[in-house]
Protein backbone atom coordinates (compact mmCIF):
# COMPACT_ATOMS: atom_id res chain seq x y z
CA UNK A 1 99.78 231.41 19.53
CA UNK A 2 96.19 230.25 19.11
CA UNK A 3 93.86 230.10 22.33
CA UNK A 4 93.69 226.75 22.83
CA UNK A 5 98.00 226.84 23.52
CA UNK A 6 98.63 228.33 27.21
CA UNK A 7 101.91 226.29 27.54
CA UNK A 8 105.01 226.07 25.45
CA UNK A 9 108.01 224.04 25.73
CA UNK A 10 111.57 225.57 23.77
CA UNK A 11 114.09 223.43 22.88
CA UNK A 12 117.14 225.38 22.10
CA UNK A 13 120.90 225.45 20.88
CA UNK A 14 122.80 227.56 18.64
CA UNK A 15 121.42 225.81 15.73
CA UNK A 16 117.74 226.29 16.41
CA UNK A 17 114.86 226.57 18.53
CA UNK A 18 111.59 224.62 18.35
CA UNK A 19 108.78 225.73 20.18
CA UNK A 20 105.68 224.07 21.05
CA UNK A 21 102.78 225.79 21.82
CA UNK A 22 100.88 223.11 22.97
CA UNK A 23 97.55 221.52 25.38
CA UNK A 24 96.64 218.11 26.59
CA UNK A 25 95.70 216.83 23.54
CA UNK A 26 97.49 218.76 20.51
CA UNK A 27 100.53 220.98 19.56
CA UNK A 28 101.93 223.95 17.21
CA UNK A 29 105.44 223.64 16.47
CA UNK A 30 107.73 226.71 15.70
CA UNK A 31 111.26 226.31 14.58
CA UNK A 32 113.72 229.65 14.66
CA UNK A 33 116.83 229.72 12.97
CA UNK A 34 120.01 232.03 12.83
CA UNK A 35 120.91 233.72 10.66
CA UNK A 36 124.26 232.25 10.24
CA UNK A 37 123.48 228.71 11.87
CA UNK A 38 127.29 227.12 11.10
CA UNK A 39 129.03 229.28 13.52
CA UNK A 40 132.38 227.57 14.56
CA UNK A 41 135.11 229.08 16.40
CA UNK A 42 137.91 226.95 16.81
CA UNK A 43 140.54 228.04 20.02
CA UNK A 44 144.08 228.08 19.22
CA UNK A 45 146.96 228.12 21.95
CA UNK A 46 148.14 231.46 22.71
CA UNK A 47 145.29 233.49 21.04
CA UNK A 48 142.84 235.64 22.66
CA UNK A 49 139.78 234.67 23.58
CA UNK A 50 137.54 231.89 24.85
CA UNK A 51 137.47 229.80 21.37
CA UNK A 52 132.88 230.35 21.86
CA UNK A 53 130.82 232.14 18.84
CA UNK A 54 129.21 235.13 19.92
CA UNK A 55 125.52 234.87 21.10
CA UNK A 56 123.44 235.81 17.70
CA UNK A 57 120.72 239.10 19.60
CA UNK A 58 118.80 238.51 16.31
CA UNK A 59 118.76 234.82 16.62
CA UNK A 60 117.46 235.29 20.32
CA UNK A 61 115.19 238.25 20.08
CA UNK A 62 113.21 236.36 17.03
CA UNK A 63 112.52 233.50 19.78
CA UNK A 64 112.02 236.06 22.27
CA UNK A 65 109.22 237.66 20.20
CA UNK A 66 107.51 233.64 19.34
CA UNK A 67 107.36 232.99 23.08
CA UNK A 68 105.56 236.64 23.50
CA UNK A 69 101.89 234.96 23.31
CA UNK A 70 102.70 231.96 26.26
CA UNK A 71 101.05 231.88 29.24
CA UNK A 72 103.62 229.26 30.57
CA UNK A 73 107.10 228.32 29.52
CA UNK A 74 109.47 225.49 29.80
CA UNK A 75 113.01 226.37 28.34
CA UNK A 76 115.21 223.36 27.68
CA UNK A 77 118.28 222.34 26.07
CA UNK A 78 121.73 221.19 26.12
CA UNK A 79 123.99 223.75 26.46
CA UNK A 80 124.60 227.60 27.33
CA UNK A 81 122.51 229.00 24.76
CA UNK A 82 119.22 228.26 27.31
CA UNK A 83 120.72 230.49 29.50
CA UNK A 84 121.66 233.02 26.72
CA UNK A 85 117.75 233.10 25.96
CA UNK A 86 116.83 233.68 29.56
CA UNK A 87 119.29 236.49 29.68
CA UNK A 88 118.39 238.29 26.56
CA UNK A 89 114.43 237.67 28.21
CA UNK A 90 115.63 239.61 31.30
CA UNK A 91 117.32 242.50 29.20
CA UNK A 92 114.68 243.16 26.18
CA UNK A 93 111.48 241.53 27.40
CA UNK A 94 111.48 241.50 31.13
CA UNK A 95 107.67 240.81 31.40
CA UNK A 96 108.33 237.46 29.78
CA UNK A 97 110.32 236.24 32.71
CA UNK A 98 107.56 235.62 35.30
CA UNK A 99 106.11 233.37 32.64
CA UNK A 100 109.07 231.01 32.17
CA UNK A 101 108.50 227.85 34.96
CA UNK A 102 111.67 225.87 34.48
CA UNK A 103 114.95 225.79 32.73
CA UNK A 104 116.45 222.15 31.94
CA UNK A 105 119.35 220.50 30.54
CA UNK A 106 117.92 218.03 27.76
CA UNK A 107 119.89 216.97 25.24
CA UNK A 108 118.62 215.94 21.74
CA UNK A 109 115.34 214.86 22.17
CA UNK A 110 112.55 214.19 19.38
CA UNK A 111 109.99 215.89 19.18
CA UNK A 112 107.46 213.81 21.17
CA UNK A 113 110.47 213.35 23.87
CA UNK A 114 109.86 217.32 24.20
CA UNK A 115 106.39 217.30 24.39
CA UNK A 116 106.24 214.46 26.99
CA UNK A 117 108.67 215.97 29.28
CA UNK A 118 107.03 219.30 29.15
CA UNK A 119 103.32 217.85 29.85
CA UNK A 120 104.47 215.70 32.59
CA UNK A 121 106.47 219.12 33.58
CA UNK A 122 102.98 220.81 33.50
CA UNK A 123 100.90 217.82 34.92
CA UNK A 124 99.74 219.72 37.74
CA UNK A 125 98.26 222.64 35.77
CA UNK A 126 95.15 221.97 33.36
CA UNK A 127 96.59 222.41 30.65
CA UNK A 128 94.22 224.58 29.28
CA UNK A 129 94.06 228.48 28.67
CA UNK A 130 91.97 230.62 31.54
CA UNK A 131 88.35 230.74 30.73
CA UNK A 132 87.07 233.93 29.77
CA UNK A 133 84.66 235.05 31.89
């Protein structure tokens, strides 16, 4: 994350994740990827087990370790996986949490849908990083 980016927006599903480090007037975009992105688990009567792929730690922990350098984070997205991120936050980098604002359900936005949301989100903060003093 450069200087300039205090706030970041994720977008996330089991596919991918597409941060944006971003400030009134520009934005860095990340994308993350599985490992295996094509995961499909299809539940048949009578079998055990919920018919859901297994949350990917590798998958999460990679956009676990992108978010590191926000000040300010907006998680959205729309399904579980969100709230598979914010759980793997609490369990391997619990000093991330106080950073994360708000958790949405959005479904497939573009990527100037994201940004919008997440600045109007953020329109009571500056937008820009703390001055060094």
């Amino acid at each position: 994350m450069s200087d300039q980016h205090f706030h970041a927006v994720i977008w996330i599903d089991h596919h991918e994740a597409r941060i944006f480090f971003f400030n009134v007037s520009d934005a860095k975009e990340i994308v993350v990827r599985p490992k295996d992105p094509v995961r499909h688990i299809h539940h048949k009567a009578n079998t055990i087990g919920s018919g859901h792929a297994p949350e990917d730690p590798d998958f999460l922990q990679h956009v676990t370790d992108a978010l590191a350098g926000a000040g300010a984070i907006l998680i959205i997205g729309p399904a579980n996986e969100k709230l598979a991120l914010i759980n793997h936050i609490d369990r391997r980098a619990p000093a991330l949490k106080p950073k994360i604002r708000g958790v949405e359900t959005v479904d497939h936005p573009t990527d100037g849908e994201i940004l919008a949301l997440a600045r109007r989100f953020f329109k009571d903060d500056l937008m820009e990083p703390p001055r060094a003093r």
